[in-house]
N, C-alpha and C. Protein backbone atom coordinates (compact mmCIF):
# COMPACT_ATOMS: atom_id res chain seq x y z
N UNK A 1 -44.08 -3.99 26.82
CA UNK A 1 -43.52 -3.09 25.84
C UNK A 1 -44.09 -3.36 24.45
N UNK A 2 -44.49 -4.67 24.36
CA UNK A 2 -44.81 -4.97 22.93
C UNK A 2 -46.24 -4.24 22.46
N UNK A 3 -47.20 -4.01 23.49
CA UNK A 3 -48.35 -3.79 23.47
C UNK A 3 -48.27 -2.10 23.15
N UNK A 4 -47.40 -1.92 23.97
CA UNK A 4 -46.96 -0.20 23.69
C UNK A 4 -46.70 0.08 22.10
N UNK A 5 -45.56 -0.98 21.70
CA UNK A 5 -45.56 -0.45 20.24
C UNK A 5 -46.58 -0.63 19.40
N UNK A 6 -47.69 -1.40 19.45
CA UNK A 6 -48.91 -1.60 18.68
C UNK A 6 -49.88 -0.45 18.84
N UNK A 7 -49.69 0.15 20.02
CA UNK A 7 -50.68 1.01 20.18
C UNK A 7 -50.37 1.92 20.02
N UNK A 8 -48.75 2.43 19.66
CA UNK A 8 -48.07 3.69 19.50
C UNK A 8 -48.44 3.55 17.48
N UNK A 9 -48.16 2.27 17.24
CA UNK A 9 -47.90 2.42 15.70
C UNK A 9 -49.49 2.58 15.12
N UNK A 10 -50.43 2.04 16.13
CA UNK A 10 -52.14 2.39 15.56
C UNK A 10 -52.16 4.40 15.79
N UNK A 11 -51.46 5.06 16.71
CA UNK A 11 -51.34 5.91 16.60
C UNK A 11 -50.70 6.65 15.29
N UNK A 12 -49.74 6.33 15.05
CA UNK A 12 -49.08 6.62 13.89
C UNK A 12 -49.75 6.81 12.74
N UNK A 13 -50.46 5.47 12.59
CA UNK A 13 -51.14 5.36 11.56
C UNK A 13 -52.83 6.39 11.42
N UNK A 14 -53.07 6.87 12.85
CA UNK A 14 -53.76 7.87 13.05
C UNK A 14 -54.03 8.89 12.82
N UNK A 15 -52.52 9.15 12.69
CA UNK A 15 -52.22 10.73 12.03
C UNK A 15 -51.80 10.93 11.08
N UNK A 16 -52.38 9.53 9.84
CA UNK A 16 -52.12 9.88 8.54
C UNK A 16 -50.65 9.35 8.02
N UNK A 17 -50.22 8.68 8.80
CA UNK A 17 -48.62 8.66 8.26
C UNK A 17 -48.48 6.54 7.54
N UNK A 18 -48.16 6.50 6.92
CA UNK A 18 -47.89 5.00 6.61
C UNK A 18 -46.62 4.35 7.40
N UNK A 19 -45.92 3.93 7.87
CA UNK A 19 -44.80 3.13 8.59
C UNK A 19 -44.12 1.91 7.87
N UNK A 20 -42.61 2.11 8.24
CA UNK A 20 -42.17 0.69 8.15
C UNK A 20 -41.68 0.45 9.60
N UNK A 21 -41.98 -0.23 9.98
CA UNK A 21 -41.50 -1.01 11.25
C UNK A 21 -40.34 -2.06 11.31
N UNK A 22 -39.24 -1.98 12.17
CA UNK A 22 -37.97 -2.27 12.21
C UNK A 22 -37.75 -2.90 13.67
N UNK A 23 -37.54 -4.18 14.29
CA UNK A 23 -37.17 -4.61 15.44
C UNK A 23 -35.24 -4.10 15.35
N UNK A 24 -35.19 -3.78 16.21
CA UNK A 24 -33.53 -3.24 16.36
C UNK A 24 -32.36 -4.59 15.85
N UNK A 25 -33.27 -6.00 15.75
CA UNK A 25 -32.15 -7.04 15.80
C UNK A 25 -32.66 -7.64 14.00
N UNK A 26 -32.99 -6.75 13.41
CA UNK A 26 -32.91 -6.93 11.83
C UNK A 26 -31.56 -5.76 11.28
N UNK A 27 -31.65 -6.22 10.16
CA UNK A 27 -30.47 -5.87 9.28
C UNK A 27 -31.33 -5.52 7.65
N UNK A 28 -31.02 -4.48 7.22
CA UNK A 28 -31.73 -3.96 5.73
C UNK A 28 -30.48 -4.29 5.13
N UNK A 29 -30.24 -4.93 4.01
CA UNK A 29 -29.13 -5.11 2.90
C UNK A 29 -29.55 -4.66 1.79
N UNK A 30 -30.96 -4.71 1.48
CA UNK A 30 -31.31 -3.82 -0.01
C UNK A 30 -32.42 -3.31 0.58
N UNK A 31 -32.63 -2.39 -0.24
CA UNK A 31 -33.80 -1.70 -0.42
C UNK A 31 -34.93 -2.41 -0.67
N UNK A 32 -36.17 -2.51 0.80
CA UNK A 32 -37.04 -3.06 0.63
C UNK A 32 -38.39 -2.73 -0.28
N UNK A 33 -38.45 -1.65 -0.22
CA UNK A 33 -39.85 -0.92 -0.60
C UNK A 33 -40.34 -1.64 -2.20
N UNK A 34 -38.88 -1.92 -2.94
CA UNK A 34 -39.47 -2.62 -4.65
C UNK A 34 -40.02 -3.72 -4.47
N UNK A 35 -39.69 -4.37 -3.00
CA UNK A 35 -40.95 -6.05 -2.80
C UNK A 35 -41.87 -5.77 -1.75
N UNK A 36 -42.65 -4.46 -1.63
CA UNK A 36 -44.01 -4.96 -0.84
C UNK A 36 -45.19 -4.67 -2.08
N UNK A 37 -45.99 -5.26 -1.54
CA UNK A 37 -47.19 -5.70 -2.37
C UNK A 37 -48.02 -4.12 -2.35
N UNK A 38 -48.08 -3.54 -3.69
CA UNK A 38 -48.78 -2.45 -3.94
C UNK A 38 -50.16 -1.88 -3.49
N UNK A 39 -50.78 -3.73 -3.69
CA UNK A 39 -52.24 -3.33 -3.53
C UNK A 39 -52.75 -3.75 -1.40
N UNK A 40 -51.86 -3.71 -0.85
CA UNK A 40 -52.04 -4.38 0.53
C UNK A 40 -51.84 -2.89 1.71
N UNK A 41 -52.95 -2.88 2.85
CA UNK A 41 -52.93 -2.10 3.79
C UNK A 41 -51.77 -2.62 4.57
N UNK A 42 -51.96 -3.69 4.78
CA UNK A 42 -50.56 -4.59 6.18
C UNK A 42 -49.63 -5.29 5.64
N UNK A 43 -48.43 -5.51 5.87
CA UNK A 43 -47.79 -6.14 5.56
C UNK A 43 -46.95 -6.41 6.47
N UNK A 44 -46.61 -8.00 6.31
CA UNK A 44 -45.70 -8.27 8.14
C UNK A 44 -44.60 -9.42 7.63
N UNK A 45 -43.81 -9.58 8.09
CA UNK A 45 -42.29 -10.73 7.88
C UNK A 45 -42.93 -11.94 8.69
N UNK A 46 -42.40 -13.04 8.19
CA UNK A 46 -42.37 -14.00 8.77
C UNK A 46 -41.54 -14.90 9.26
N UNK A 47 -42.24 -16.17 10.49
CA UNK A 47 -40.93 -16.64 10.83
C UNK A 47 -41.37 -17.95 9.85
N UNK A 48 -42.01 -18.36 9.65
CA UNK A 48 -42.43 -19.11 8.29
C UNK A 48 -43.62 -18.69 7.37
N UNK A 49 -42.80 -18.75 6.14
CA UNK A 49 -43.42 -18.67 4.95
C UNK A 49 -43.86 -19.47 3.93
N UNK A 50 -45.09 -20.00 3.66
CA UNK A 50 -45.56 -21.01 3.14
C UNK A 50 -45.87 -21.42 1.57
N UNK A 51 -45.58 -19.56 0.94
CA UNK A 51 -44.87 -19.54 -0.47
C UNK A 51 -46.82 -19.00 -1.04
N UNK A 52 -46.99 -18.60 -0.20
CA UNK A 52 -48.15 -17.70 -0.99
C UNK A 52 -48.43 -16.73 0.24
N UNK A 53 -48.26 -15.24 -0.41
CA UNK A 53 -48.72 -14.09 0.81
C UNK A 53 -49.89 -13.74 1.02
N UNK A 54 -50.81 -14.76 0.45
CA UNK A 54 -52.26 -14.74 1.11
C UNK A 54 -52.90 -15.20 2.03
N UNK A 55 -51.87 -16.80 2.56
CA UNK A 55 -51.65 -17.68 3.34
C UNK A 55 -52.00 -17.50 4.47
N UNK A 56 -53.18 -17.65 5.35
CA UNK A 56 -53.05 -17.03 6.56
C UNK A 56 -52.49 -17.98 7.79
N UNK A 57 -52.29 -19.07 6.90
CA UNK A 57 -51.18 -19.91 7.51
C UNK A 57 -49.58 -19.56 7.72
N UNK A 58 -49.60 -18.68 7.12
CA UNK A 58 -47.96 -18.25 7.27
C UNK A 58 -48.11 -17.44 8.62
N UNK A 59 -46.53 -17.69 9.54
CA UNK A 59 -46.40 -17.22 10.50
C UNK A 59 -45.98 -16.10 10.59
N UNK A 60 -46.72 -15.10 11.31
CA UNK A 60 -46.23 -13.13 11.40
C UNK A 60 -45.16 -13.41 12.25
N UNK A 61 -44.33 -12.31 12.16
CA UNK A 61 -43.64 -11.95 12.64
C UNK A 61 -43.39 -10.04 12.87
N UNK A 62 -43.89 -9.81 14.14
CA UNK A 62 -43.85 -8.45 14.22
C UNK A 62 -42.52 -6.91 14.26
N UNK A 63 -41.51 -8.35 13.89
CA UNK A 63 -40.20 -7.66 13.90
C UNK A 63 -40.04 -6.59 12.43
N UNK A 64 -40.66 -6.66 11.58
CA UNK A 64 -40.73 -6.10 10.45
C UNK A 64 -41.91 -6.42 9.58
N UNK A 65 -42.76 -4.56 9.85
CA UNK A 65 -43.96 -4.45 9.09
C UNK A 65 -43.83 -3.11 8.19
N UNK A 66 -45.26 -3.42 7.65
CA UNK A 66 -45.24 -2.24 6.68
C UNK A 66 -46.73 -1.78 6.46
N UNK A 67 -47.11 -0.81 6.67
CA UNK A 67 -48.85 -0.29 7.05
C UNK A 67 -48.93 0.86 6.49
N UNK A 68 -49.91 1.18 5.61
CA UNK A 68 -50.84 2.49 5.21
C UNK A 68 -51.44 2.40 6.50
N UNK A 69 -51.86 4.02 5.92
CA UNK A 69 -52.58 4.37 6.94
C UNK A 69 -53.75 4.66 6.28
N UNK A 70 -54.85 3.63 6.52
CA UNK A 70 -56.26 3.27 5.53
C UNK A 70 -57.10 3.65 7.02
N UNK A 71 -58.49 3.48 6.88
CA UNK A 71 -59.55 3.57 8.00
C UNK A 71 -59.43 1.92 8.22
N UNK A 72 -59.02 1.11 7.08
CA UNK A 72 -58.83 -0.19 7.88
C UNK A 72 -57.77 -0.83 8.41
N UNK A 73 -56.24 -0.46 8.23
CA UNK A 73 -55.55 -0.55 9.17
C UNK A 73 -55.84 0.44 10.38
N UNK A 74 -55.90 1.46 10.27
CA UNK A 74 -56.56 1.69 12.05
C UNK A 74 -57.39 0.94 12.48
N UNK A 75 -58.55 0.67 12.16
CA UNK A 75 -59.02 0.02 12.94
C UNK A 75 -58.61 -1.69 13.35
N UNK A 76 -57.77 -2.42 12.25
CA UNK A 76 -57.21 -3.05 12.57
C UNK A 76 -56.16 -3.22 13.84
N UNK A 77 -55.32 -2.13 13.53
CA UNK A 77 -54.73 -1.78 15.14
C UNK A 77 -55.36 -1.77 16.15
N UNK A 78 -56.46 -1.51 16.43
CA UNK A 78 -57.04 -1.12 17.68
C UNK A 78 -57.69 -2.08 17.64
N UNK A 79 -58.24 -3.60 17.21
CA UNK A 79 -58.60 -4.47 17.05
C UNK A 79 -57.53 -4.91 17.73
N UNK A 80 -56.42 -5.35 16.54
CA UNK A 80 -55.38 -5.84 17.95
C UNK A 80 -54.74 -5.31 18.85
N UNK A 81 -54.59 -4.35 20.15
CA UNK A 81 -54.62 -3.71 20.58
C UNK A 81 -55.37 -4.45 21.69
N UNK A 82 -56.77 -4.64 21.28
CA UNK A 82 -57.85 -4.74 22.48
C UNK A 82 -57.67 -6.40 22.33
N UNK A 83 -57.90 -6.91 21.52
CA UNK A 83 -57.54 -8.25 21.67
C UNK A 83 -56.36 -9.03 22.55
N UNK A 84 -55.45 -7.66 23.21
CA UNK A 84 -54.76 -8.22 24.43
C UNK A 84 -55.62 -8.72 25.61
N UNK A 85 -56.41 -8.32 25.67
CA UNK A 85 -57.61 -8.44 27.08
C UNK A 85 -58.35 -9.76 26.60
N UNK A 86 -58.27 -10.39 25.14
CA UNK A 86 -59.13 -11.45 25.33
C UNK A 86 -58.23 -12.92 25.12
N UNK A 87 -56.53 -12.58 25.01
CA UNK A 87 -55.99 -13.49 25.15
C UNK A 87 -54.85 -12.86 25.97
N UNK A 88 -55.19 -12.68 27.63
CA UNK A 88 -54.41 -12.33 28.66
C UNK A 88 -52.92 -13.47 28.72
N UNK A 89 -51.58 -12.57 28.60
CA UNK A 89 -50.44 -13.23 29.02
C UNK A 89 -49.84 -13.62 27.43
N UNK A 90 -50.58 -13.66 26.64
CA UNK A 90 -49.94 -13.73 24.90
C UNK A 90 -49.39 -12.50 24.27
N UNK A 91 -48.39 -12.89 23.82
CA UNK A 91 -47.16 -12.06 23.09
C UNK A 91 -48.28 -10.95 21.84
N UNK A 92 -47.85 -10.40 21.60
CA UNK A 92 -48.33 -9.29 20.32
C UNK A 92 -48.58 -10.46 18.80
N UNK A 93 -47.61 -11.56 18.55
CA UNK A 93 -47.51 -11.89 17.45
C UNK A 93 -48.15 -12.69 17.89
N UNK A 94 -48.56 -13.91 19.21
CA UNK A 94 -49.33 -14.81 18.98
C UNK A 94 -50.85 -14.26 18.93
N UNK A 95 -51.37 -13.25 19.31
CA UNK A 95 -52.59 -12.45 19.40
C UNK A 95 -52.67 -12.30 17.89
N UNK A 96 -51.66 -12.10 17.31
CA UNK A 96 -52.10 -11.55 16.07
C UNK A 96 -52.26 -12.98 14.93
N UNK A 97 -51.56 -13.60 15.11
CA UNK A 97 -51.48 -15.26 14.65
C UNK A 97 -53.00 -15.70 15.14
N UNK A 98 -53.82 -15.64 15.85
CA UNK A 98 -55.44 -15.78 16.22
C UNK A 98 -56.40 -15.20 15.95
N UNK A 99 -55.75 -13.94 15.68
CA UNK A 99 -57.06 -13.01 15.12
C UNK A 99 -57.17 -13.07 13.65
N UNK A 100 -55.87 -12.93 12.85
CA UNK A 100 -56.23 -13.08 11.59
C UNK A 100 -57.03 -13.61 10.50
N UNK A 101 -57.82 -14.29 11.44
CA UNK A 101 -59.00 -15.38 10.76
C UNK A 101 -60.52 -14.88 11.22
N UNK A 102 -60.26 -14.08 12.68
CA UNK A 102 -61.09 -13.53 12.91
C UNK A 102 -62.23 -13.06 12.61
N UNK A 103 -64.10 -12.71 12.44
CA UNK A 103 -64.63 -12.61 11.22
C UNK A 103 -64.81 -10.98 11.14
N UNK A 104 -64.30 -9.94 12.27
CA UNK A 104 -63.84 -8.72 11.82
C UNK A 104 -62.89 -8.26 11.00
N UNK A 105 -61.86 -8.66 11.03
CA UNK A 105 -60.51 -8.78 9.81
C UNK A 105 -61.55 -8.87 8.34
N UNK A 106 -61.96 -9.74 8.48
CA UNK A 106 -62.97 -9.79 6.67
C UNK A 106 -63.57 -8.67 6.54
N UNK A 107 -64.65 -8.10 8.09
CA UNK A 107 -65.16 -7.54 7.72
C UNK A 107 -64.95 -6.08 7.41
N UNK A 108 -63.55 -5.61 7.91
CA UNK A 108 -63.24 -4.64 8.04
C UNK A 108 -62.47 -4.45 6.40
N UNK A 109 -62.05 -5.52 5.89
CA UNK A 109 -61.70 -5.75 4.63
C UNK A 109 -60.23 -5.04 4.47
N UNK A 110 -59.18 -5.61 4.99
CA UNK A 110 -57.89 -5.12 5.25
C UNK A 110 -57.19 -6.01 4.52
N UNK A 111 -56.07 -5.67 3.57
CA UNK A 111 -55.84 -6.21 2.52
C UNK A 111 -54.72 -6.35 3.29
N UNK A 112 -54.32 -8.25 3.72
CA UNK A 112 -53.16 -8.12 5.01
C UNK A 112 -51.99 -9.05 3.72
N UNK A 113 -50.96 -8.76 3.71
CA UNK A 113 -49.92 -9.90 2.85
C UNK A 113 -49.08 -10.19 3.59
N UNK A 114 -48.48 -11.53 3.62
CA UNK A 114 -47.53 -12.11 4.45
C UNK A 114 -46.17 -11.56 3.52
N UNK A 115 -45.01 -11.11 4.01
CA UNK A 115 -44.07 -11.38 3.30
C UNK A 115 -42.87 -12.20 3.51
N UNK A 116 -42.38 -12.99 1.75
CA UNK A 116 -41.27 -14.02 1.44
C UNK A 116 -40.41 -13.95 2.40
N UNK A 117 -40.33 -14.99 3.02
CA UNK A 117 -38.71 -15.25 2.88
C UNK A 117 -37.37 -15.09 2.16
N UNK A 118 -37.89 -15.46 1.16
CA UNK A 118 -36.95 -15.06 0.06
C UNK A 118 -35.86 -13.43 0.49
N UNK A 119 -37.09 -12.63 0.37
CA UNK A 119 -36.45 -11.38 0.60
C UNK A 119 -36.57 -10.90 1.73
N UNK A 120 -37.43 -11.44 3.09
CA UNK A 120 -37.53 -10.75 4.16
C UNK A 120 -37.34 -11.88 4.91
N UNK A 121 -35.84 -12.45 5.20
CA UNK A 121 -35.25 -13.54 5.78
C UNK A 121 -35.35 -13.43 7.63
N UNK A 122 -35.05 -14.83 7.73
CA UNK A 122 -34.66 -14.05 9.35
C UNK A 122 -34.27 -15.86 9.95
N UNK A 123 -33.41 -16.11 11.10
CA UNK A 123 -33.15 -16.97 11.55
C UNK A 123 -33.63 -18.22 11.25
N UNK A 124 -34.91 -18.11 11.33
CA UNK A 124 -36.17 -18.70 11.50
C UNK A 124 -36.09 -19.67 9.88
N UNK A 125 -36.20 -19.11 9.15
CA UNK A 125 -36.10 -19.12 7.70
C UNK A 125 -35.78 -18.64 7.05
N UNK A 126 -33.50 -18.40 6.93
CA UNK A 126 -32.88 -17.84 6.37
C UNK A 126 -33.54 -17.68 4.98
N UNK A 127 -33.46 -16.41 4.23
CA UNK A 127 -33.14 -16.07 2.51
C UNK A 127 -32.00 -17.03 2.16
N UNK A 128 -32.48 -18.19 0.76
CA UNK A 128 -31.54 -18.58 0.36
C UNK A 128 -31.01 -18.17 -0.80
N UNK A 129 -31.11 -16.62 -1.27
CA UNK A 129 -30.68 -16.14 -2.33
C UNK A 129 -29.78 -14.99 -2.40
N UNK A 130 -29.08 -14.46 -1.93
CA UNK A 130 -28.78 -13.53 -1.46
C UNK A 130 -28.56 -12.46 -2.53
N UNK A 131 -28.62 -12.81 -3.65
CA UNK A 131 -29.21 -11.57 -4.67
C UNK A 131 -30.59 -11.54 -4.26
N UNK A 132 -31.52 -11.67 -3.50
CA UNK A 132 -32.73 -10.93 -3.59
C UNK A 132 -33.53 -10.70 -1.91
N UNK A 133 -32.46 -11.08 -1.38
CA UNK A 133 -32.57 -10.95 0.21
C UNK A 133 -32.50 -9.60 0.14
N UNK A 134 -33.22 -8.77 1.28
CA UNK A 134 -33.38 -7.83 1.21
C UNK A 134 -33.34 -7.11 2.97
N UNK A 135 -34.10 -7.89 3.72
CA UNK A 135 -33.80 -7.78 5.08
C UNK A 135 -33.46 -9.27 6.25
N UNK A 136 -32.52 -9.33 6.61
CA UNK A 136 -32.85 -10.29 7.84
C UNK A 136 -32.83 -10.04 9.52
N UNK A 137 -33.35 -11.14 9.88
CA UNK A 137 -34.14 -10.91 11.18
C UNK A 137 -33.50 -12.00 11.82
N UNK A 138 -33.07 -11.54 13.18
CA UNK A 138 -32.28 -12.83 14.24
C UNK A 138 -33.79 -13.27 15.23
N UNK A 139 -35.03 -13.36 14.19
CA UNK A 139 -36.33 -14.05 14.78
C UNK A 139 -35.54 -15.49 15.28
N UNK A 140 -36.25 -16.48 16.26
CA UNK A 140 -36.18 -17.40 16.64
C UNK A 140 -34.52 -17.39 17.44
N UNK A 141 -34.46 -16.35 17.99
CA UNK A 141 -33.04 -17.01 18.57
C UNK A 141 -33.49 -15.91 20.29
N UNK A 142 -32.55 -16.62 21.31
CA UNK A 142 -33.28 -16.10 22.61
C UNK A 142 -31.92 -15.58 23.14
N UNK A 143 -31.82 -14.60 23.49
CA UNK A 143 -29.84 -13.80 23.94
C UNK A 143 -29.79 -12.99 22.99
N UNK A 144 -29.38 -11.95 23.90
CA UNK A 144 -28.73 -10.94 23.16
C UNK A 144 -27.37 -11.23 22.53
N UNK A 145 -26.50 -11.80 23.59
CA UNK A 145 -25.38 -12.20 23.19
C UNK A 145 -24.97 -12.88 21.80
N UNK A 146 -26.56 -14.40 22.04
CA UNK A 146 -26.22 -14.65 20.79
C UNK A 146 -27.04 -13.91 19.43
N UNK A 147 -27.37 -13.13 19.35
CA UNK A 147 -27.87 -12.55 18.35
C UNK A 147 -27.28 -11.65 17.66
N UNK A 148 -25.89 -10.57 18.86
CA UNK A 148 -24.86 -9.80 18.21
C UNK A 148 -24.11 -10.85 17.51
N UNK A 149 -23.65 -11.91 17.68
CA UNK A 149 -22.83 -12.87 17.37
C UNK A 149 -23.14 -13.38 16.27
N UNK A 150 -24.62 -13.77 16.07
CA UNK A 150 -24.96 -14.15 14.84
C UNK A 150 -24.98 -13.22 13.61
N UNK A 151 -25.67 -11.79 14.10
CA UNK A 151 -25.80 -10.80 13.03
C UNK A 151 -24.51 -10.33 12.61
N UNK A 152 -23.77 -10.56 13.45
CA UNK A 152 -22.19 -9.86 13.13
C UNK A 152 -21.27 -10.92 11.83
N UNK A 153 -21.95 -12.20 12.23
CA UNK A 153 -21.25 -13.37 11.49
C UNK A 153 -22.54 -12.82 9.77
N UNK A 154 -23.57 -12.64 10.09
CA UNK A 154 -24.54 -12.21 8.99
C UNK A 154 -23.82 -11.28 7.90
N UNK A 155 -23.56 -10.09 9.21
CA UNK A 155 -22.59 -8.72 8.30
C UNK A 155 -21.52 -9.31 7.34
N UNK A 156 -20.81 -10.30 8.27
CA UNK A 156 -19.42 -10.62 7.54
C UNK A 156 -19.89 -11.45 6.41
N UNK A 157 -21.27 -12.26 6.25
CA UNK A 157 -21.41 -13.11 4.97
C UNK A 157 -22.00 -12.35 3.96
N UNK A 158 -22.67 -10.79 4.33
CA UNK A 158 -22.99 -10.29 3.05
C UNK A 158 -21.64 -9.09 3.07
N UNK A 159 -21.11 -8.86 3.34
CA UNK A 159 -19.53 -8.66 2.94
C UNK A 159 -18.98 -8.99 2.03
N UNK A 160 -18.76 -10.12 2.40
CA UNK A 160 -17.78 -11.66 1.27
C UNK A 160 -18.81 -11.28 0.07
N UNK A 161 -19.86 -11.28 0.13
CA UNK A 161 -21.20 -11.59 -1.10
C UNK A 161 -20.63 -10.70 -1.87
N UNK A 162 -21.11 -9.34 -1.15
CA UNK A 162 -21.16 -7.65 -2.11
C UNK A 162 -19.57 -7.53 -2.15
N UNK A 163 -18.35 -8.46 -2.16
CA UNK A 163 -17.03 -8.04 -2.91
C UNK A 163 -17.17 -8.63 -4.08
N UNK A 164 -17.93 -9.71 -4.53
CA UNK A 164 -18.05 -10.47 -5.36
C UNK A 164 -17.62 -9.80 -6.40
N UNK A 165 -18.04 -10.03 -8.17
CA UNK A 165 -18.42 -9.10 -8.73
C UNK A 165 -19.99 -9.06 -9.34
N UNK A 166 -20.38 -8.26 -9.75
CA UNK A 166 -21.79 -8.87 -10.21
C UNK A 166 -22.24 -9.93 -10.96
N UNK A 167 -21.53 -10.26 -11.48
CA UNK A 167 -21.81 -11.67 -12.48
C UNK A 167 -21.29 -12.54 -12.29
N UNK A 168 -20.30 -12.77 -11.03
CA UNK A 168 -19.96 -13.83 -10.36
C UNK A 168 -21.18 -14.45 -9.13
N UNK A 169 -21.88 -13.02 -8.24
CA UNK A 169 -22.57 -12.82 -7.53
C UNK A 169 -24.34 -13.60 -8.23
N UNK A 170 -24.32 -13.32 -9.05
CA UNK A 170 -25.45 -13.51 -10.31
C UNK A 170 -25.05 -15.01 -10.30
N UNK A 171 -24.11 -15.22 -10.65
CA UNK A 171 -23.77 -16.91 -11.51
C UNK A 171 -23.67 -18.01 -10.41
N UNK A 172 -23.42 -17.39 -9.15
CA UNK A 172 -22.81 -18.54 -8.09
C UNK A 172 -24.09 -18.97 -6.75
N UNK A 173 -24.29 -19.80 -6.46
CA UNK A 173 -25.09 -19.40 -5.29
C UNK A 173 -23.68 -19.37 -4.28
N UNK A 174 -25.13 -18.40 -3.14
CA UNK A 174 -24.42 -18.21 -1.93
C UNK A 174 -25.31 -18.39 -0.63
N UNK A 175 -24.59 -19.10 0.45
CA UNK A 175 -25.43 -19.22 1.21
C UNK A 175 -24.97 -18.89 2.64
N UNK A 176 -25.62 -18.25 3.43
CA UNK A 176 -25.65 -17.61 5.10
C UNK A 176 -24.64 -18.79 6.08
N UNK A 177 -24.09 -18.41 6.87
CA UNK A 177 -23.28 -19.70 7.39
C UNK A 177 -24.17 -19.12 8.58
N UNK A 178 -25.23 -18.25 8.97
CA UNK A 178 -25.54 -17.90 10.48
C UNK A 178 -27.62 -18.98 10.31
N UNK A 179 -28.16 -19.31 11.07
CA UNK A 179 -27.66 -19.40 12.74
C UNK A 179 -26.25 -20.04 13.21
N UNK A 180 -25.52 -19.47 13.75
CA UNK A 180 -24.85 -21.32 14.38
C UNK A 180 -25.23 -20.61 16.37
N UNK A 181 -24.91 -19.82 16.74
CA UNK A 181 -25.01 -19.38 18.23
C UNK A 181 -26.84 -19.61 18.38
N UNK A 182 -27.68 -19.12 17.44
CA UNK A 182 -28.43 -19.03 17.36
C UNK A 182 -29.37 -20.36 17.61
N UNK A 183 -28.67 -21.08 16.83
CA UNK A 183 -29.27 -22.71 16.54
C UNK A 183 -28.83 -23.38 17.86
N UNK A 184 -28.10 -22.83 18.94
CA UNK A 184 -27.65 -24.14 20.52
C UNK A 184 -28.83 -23.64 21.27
């Protein structure tokens, strides 16, 4: 299925359209679009972030992207796409975690940015700010079960947050009480 959505979203991007991409087990709390990087064709979440989005050390995460539709993200897509056949039995994100260094990626000149933690949180490496968290992701956790459980405990902590008032919200930190189902 994973391979399907890469090749559905290189489609997408085929017909001219730009995308944000959404795994069903993320959560939007603000409006993302004021933190992606202006000047970038790709943009992907991570399950670690290494505090620079140039990093090609930072780990993708395909649960939440964001793509123009350039002649070099297409062909990027279909780059990875075919690169299933040269690492048979690997997930979409570890294919893509190998190619990124790749010396077509340069040459195709695809302006790829990792994005923060900060604002594009997820299990893996909760947002510890929650004034500037923006999406999280139940990345790194395996069950459905526990992932309703966690995101539901998620809902209820940006709840408590957004009763705050704003300048209490502003003045105080606050911090995620989730993984806990997530983390056994």
């Amino acid at each position: 299925m994973m391979w399907t959505r890469i090749d559905l979203l290189g489609s997408v991007l085929e017909m001219e359209y730009n995308f944000v991409f959404t795994d069903t087990d993320g959560m939007w709390l603000q409006d993302p679009f004021q933190r992606f990087y202006s000047d970038a064709d790709f943009q992907i979440a991570c399950d670690v972030f290494r505090g620079n989005p140039d990093d090609l050390c930072n780990w993708p995460n395909g649960g939440f992207s964001y793509a123009k539709s350039t002649s070099r993200t297409i062909q990027f897509y279909k780059f990875w796409y075919k690169s299933r056949k040269t690492y048979p039995g690997k997930h979409d994100q570890d294919v893509l975690h190998k190619i990124k260094r790749h010396p077509f990626i340069t040459e195709i000149g695809i302006k790829m940015r990792f994005l923060d933690t900060a604002y594009f949180g997820g299990f893996c490496q909760p947002s510890k700010d929650l004034n500037l968290v923006c999406t999280m992701h139940a990345n790194c956790c395996i069950g459905l079960q526990k992932k309703i459980l966690d995101l539901g405990t998620l809902l209820e902590d940006w709840r408590k947050f957004m009763s705050l008032t704003p300048s209490y919200r502003a003045s105080t930190p606050s911090f995620w009480s989730v993984p806990k189902e997530c983390r056994k």
